[in-house]
N, C-alpha and C. Protein backbone atom coordinates (compact mmCIF):
# COMPACT_ATOMS: atom_id res chain seq x y z
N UNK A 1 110.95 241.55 145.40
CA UNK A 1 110.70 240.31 146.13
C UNK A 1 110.59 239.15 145.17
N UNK A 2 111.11 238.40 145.44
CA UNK A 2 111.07 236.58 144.66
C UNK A 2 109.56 236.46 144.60
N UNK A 3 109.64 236.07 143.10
CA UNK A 3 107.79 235.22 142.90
C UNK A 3 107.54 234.00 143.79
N UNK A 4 106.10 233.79 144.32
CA UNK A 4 106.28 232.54 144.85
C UNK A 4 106.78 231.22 143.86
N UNK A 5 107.31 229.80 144.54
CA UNK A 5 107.38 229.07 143.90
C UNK A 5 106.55 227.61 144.76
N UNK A 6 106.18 226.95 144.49
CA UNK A 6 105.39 226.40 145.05
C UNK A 6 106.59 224.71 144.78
N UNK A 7 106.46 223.85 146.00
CA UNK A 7 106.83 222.74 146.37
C UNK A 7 106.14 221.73 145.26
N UNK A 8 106.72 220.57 145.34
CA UNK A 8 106.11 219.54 145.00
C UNK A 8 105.03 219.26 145.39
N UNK A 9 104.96 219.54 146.15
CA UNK A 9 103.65 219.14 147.02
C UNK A 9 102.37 220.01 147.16
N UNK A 10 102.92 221.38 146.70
CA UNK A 10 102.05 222.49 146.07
C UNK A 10 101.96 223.07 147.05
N UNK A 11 102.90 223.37 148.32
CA UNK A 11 102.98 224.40 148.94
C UNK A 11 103.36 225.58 148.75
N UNK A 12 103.41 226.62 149.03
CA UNK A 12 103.84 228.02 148.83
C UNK A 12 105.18 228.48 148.95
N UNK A 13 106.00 229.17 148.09
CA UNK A 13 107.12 228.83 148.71
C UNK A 13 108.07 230.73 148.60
N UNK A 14 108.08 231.50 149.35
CA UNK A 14 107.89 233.26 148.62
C UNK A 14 109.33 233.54 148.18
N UNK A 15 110.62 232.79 148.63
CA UNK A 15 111.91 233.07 148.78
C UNK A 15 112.56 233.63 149.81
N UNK A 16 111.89 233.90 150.67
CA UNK A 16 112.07 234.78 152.00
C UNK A 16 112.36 233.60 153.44
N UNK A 17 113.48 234.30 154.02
CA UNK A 17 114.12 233.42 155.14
C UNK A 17 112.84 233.27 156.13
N UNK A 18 112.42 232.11 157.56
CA UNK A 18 111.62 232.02 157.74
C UNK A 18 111.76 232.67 159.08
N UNK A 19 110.91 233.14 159.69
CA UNK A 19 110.84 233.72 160.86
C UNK A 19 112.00 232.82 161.95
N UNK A 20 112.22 232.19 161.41
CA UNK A 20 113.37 230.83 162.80
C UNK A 20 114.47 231.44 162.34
N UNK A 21 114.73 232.08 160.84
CA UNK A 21 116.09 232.65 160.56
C UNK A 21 116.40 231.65 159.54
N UNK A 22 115.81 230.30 159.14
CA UNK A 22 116.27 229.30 158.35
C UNK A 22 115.72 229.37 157.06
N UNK A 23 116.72 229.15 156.10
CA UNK A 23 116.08 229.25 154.75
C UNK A 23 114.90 228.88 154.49
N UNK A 24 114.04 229.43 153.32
CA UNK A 24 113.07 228.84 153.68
C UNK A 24 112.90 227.45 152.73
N UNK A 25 113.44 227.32 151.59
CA UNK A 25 113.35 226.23 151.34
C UNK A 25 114.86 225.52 150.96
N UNK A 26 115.26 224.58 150.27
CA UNK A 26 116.70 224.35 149.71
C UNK A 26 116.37 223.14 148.57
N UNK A 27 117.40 223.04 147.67
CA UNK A 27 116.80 221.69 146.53
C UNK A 27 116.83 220.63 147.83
N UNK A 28 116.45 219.26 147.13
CA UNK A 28 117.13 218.23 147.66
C UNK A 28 117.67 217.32 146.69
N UNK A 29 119.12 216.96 146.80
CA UNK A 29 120.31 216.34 146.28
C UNK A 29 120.30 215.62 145.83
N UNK A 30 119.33 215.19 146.86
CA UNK A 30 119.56 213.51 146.78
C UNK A 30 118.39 212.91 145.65
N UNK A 31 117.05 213.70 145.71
CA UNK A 31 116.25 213.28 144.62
C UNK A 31 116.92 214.30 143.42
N UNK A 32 117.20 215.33 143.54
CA UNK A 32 117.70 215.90 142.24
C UNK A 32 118.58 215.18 141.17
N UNK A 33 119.82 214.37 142.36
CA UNK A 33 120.47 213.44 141.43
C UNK A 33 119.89 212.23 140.89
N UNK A 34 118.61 211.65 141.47
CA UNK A 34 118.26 210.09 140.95
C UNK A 34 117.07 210.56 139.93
N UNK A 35 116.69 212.15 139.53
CA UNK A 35 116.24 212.23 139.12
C UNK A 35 116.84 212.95 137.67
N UNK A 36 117.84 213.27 137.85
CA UNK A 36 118.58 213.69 136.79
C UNK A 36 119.22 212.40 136.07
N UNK A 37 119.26 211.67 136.80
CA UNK A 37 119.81 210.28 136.05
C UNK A 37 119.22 209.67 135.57
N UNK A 38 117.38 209.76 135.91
CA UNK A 38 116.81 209.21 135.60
C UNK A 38 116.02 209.66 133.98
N UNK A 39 116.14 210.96 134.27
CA UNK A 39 116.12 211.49 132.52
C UNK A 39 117.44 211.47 131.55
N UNK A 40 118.13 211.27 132.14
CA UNK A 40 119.42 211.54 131.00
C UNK A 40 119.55 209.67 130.43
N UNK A 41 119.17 208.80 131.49
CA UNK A 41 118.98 207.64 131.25
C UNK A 41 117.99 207.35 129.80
N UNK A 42 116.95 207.99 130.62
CA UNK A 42 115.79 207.59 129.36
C UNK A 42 115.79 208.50 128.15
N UNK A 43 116.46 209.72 128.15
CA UNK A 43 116.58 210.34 127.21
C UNK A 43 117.58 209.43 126.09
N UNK A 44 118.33 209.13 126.69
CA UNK A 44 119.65 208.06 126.18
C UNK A 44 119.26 206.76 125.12
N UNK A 45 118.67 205.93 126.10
CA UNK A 45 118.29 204.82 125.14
C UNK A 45 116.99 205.05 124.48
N UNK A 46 116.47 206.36 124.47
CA UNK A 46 115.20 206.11 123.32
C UNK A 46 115.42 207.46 122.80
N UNK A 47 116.43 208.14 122.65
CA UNK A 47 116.95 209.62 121.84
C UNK A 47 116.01 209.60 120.16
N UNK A 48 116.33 208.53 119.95
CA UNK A 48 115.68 208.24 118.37
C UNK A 48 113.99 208.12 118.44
N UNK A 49 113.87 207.40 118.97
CA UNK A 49 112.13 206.90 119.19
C UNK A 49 111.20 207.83 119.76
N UNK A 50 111.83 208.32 121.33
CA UNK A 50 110.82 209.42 121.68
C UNK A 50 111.26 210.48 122.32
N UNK A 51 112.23 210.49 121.96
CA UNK A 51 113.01 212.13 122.00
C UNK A 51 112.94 212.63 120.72
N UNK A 52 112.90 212.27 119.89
CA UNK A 52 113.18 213.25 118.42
C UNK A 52 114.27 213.67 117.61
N UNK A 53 114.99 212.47 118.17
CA UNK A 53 116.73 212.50 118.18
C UNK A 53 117.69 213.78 118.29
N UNK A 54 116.66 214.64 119.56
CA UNK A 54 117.10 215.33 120.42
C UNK A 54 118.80 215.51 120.50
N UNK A 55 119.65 216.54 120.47
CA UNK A 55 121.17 216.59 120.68
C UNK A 55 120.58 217.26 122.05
N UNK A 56 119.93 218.30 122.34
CA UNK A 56 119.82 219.09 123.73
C UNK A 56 118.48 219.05 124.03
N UNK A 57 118.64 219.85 125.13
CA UNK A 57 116.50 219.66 125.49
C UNK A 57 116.75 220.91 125.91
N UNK A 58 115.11 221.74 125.89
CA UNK A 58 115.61 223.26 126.34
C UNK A 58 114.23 223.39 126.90
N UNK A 59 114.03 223.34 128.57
CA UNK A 59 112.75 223.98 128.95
C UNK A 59 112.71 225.19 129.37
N UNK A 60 111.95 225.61 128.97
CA UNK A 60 111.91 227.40 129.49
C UNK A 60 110.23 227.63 130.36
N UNK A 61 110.34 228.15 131.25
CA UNK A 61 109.33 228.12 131.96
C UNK A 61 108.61 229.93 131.96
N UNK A 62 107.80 229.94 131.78
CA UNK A 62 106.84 231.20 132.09
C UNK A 62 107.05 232.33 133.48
N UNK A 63 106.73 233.14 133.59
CA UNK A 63 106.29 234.09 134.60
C UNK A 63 105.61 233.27 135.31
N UNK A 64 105.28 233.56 136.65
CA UNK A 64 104.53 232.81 137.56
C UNK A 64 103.29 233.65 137.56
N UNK A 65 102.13 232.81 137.54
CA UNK A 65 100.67 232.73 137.17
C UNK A 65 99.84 231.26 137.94
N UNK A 66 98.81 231.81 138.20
CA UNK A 66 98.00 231.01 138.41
C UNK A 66 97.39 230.07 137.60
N UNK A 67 97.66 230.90 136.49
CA UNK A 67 96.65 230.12 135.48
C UNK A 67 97.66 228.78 134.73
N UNK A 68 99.01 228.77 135.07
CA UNK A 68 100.03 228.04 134.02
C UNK A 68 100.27 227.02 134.80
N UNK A 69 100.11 226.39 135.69
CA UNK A 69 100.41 224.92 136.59
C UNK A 69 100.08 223.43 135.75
N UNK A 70 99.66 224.24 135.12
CA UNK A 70 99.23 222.94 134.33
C UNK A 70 100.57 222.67 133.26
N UNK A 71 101.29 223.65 132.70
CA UNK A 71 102.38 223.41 131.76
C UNK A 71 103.03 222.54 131.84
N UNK A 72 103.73 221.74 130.87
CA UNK A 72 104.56 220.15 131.16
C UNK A 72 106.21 221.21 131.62
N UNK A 73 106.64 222.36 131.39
CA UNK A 73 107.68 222.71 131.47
C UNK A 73 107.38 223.35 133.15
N UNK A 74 106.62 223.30 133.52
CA UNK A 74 106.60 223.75 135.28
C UNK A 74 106.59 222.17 135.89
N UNK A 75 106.25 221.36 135.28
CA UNK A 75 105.75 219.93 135.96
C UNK A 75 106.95 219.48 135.67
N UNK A 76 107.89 219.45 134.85
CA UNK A 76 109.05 219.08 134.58
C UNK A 76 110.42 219.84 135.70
N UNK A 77 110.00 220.73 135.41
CA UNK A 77 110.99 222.06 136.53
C UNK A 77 110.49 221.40 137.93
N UNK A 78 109.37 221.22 138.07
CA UNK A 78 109.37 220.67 139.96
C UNK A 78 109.40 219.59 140.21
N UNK A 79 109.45 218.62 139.04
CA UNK A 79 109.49 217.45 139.56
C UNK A 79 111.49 217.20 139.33
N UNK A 80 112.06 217.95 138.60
CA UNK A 80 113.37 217.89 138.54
C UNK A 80 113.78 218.26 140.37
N UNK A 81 113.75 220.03 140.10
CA UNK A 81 114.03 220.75 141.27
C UNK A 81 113.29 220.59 142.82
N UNK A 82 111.97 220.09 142.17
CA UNK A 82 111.54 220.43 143.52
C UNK A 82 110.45 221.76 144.03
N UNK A 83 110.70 222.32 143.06
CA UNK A 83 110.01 223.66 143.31
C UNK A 83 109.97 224.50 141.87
N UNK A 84 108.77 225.30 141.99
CA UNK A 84 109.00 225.78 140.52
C UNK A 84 109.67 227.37 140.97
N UNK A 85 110.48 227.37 139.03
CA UNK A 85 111.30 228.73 139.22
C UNK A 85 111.25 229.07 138.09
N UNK A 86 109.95 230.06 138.32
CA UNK A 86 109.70 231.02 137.09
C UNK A 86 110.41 231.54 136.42
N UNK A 87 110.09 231.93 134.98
CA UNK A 87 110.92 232.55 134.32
C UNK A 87 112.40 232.12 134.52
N UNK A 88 112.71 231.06 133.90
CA UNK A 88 114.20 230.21 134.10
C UNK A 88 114.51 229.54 132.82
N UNK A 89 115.03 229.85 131.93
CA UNK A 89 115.59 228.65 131.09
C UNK A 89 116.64 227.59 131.49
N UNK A 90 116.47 226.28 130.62
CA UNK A 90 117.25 225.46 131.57
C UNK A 90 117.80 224.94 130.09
N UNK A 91 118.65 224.34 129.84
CA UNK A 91 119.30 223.63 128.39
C UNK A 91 120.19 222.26 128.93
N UNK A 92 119.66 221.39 128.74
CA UNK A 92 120.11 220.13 128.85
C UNK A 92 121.49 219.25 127.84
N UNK A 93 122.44 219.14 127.80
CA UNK A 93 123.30 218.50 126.89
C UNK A 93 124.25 217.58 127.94
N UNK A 94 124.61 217.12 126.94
CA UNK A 94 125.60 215.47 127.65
C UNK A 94 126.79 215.92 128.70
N UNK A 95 126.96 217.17 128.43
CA UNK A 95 128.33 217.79 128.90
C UNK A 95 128.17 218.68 129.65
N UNK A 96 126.78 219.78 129.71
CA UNK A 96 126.78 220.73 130.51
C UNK A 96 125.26 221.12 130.61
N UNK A 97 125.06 221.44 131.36
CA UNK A 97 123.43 222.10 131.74
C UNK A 97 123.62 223.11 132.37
N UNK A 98 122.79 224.14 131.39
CA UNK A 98 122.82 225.58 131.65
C UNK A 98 121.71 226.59 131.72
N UNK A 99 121.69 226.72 133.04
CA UNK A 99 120.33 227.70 133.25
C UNK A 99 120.74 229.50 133.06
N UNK A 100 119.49 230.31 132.99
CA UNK A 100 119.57 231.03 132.74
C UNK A 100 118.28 231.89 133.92
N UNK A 101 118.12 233.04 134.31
CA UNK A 101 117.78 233.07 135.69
C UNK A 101 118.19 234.52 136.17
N UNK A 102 117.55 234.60 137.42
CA UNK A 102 117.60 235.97 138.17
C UNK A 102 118.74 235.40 139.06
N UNK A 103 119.00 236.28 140.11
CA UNK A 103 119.90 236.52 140.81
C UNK A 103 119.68 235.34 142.09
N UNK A 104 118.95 235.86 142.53
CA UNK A 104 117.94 234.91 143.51
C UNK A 104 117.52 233.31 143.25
N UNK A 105 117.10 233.03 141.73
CA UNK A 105 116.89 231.64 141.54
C UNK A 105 118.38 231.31 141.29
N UNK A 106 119.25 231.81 141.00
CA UNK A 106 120.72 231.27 140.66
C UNK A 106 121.67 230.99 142.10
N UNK A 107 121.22 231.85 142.98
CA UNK A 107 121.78 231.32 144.44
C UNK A 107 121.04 230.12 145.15
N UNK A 108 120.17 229.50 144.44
CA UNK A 108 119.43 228.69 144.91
C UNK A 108 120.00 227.94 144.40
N UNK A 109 120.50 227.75 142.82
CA UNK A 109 120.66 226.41 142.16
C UNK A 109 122.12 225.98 142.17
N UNK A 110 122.70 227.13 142.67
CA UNK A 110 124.56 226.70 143.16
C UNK A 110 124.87 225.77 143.80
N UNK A 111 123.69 225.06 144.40
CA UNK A 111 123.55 223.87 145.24
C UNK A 111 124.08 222.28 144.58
N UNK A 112 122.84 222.59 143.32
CA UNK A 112 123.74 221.35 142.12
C UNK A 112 124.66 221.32 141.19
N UNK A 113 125.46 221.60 141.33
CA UNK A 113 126.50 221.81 140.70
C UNK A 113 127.13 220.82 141.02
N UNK A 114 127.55 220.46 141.92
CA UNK A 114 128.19 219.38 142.36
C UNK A 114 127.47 218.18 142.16
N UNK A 115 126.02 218.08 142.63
CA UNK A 115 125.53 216.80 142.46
C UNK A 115 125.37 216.20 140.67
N UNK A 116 125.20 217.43 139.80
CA UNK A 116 124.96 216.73 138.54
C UNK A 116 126.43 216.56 137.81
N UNK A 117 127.21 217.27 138.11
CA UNK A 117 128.81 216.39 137.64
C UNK A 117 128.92 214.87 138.55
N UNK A 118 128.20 214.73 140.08
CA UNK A 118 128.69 213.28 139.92
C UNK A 118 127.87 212.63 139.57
N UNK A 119 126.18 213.09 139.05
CA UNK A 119 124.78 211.94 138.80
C UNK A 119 125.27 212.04 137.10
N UNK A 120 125.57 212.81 136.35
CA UNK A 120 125.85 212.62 134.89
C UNK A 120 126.77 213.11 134.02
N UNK A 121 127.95 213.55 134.91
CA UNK A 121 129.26 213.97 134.72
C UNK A 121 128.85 215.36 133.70
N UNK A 122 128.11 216.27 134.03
CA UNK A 122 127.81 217.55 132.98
C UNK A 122 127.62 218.63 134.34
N UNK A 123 128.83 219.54 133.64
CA UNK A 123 129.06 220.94 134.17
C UNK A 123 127.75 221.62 133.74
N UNK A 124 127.55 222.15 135.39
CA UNK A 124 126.31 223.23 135.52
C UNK A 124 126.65 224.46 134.91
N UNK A 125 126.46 225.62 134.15
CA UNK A 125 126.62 226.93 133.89
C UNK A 125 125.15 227.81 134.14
N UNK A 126 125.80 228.30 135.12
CA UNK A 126 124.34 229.60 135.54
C UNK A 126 124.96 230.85 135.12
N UNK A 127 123.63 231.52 133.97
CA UNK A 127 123.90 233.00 133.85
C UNK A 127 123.16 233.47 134.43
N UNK A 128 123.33 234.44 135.01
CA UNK A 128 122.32 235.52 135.89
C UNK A 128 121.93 236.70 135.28
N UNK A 129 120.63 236.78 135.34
CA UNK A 129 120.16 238.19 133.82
C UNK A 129 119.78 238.95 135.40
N UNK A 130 120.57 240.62 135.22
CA UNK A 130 120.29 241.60 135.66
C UNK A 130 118.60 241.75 135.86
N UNK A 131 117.63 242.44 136.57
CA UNK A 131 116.21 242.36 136.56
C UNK A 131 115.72 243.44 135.23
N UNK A 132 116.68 244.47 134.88
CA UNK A 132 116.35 245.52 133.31
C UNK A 132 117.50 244.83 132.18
N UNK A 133 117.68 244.35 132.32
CA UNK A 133 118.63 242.81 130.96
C UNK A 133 117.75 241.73 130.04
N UNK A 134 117.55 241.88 129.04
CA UNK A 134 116.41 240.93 128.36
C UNK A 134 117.34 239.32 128.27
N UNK A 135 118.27 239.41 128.56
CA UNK A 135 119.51 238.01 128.31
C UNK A 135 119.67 237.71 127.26
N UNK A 136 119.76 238.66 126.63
CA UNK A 136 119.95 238.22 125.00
C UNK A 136 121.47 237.78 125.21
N UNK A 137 122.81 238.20 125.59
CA UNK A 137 123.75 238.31 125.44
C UNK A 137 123.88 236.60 126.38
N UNK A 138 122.93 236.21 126.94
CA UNK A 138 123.24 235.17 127.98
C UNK A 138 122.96 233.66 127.00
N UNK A 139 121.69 234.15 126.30
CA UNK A 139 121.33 233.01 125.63
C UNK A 139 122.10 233.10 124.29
N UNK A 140 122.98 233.99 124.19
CA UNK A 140 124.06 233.42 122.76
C UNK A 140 124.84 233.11 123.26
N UNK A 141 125.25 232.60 124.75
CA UNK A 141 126.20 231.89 124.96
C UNK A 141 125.93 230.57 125.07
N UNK A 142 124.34 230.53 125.56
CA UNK A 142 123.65 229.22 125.42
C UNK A 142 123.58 228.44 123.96
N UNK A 143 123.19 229.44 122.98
CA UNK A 143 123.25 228.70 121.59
C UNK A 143 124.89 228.34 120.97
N UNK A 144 125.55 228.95 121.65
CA UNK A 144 126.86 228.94 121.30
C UNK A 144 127.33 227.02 121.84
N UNK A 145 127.35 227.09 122.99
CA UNK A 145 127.01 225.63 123.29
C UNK A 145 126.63 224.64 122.80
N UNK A 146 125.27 224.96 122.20
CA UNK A 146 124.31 223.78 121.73
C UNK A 146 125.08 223.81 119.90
N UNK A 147 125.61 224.94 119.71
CA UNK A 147 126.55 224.59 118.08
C UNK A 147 127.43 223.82 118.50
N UNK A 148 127.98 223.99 119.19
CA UNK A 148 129.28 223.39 119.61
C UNK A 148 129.05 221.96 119.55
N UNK A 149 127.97 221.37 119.76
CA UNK A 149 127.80 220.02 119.30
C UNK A 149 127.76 219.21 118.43
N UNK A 150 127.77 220.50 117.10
CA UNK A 150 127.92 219.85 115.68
C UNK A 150 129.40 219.04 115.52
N UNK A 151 130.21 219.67 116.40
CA UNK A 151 131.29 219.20 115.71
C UNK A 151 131.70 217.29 116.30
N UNK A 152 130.91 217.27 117.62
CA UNK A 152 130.81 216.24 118.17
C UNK A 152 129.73 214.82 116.87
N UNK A 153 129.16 215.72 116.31
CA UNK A 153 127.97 215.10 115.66
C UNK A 153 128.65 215.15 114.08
N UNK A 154 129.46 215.09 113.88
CA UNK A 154 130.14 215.08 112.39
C UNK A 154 130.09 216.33 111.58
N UNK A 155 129.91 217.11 112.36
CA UNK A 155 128.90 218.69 111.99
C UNK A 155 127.86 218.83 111.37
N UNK A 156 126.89 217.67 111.64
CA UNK A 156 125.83 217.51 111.66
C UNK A 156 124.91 218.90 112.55
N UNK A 157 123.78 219.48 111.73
CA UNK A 157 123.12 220.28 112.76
C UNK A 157 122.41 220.23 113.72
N UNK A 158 122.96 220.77 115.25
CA UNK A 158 122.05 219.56 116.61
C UNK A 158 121.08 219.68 116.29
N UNK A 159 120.32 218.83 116.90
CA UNK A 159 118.51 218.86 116.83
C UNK A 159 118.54 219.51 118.64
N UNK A 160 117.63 220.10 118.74
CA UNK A 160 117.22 221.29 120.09
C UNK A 160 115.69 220.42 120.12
N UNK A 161 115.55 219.70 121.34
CA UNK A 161 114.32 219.17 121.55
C UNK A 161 113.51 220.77 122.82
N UNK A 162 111.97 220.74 122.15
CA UNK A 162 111.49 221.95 122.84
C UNK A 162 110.09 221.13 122.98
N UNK A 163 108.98 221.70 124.65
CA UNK A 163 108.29 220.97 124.60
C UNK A 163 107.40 221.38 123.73
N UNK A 164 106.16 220.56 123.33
CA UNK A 164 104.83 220.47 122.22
C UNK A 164 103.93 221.64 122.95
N UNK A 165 103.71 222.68 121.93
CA UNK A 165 102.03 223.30 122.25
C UNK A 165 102.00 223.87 123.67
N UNK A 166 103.23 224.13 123.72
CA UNK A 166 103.62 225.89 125.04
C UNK A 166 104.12 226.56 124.34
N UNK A 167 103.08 228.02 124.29
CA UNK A 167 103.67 229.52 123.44
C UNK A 167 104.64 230.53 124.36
N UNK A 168 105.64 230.61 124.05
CA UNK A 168 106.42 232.03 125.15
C UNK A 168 105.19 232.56 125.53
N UNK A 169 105.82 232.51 127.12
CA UNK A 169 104.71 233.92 127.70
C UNK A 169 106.05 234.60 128.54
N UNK A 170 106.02 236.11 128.14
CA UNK A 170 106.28 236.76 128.97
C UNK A 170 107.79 237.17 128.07
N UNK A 171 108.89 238.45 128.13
CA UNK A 171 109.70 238.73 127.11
C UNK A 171 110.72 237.95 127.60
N UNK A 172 110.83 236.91 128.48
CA UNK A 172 112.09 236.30 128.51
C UNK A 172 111.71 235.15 127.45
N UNK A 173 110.82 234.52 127.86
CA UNK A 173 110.49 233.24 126.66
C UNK A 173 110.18 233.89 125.40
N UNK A 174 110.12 235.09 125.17
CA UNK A 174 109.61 235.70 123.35
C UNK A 174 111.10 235.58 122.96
N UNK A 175 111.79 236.80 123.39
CA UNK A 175 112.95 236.67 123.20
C UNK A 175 114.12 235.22 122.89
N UNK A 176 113.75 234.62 124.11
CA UNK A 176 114.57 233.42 123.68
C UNK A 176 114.32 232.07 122.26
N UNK A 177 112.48 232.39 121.88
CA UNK A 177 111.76 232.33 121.11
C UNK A 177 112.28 232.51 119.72
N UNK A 178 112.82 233.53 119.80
CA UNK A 178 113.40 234.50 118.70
C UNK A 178 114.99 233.97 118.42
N UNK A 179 115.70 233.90 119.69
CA UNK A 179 116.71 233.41 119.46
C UNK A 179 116.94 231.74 119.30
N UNK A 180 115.74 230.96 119.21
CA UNK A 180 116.05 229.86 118.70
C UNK A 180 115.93 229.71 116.90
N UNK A 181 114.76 230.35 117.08
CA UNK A 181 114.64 230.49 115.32
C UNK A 181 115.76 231.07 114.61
N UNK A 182 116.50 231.61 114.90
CA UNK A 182 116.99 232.71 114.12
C UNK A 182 118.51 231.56 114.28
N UNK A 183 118.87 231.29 115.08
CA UNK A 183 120.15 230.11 115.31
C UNK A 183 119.80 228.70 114.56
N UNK A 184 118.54 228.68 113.50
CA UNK A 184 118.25 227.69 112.48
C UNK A 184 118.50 226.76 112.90
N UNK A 185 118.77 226.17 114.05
CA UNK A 185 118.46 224.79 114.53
C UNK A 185 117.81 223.85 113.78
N UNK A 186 117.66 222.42 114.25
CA UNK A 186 116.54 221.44 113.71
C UNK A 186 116.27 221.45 114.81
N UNK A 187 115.33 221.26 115.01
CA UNK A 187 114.12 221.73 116.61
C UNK A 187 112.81 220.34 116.05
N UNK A 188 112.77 219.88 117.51
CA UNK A 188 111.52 218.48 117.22
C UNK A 188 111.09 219.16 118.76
N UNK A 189 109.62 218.93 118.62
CA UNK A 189 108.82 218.87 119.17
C UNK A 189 108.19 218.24 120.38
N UNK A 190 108.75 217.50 121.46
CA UNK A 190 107.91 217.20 121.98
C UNK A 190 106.46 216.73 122.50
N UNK A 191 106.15 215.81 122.61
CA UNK A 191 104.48 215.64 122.76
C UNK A 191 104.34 216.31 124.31
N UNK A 192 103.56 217.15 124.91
CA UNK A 192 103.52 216.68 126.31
C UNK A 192 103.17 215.64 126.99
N UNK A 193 101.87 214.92 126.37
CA UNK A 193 101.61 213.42 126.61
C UNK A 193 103.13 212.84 126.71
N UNK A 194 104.23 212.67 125.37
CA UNK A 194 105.30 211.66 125.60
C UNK A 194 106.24 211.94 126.66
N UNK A 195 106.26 213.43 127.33
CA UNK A 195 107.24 214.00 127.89
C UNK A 195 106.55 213.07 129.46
N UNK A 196 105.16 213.52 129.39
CA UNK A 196 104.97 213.22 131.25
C UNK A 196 104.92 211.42 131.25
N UNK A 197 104.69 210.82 130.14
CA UNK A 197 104.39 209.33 130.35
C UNK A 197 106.26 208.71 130.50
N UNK A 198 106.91 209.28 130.01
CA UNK A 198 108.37 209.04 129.75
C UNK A 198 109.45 208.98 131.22
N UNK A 199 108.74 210.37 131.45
CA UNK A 199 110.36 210.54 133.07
C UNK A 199 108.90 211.39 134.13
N UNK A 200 108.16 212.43 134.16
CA UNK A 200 107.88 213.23 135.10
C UNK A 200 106.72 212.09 135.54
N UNK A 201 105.93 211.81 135.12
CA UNK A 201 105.16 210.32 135.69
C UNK A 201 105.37 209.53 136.24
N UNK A 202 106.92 208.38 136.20
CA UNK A 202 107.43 208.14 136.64
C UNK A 202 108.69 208.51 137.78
N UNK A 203 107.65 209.23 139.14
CA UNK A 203 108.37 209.50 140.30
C UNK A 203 108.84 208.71 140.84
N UNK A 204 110.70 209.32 141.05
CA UNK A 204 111.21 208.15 141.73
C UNK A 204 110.79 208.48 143.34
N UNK A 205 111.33 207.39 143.97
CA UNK A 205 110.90 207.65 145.68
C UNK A 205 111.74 208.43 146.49
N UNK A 206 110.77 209.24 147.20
CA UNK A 206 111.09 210.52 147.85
C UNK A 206 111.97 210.05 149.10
């Protein structure tokens, strides 16, 4: 059964169709796109200042817990999506955004695909990790990507922006943990303070 994911609004949300027969929840489009524009905007003109001169952004979100609502990478995930979706990596670049995901959160997010090629002209790529699959094989296609930008960058080595002072929990975030270090990136940090005062603070209207 799907972990719950809880609404913006901090409702409950289990993945399960609703007794009427109607999904029970769906993104919405229409804020997904003014909100995707609205980070790729601000990521844009302040890349240097308070991005960290960021080439990609990579949030990876936890197992679902009670105790983790507070994380800037769940507050970021629902104020993007709408709803949080555990255990999900997401990788942000100019050209493509690529999540990584169960079966179930990936039939959910087939939805934007369309809207973020027309809010910031970047192809969606969803891998779907089997439920006994650690995604190792998923996230070297992800780092494979984020190299691929050197050559855009003079072959300069990208910088991988990750947020500040969240430890992997759980073997999808160790693992992927592992596979950032080891792909020697230049990796900057994040503040969470700069992340929520920047784009997730600033909600656009519903």
């Amino acid at each position: 059964m799907m972990a719950e994911h809880r609404t913006g609004n901090g409702q409950q949300i289990n993945g399960k169709a609703s007794s009427s027969g109607a999904s029970s929840y769906s993104i919405q489009l229409d804020n997904f796109s003014k909100r995707l524009k609205a980070l790729y905007a601000h990521w844009g003109e302040n890349k240097s200042d308070l991005w960290g001169g960021a080439d990609a952004l990579v949030v990876a979100t936890p197992p679902a817990s009670e105790d983790l609502h507070y994380l800037k990478s769940l507050v970021l995930n629902t104020w993007l999506l709408g709803y949080e979706f555990p255990e999900t990596i997401m990788a942000f670049m100019r050209r493509q955004i690529h999540f990584l995901c169960s079966q179930k959160k990936a039939s959910r997010l087939e939805v934007v695909k369309r809207s973020a090629k027309e809010a910031v002209s970047a192809d969606v790529v969803i891998h779907v990790k089997a439920k006994s699959d650690d995604g190792s094989s998923y996230m070297e296609d992800i780092i494979s990507a984020v190299q691929t930008l050197s050559k855009s960058n003079g072959d300069r080595q990208p910088v991988v922006g990750n947020i500040a002072r969240e430890n992997p929990e759980g073997k999808l975030l160790v693992k992927w943990s592992e596979k950032l270090k080891n792909a020697n990136f230049q990796q900057t940090y994040l503040l969470s303070r700069m992340l929520a005062n920047s784009c997730v603070s600033k909600r656009l209207p519903i």
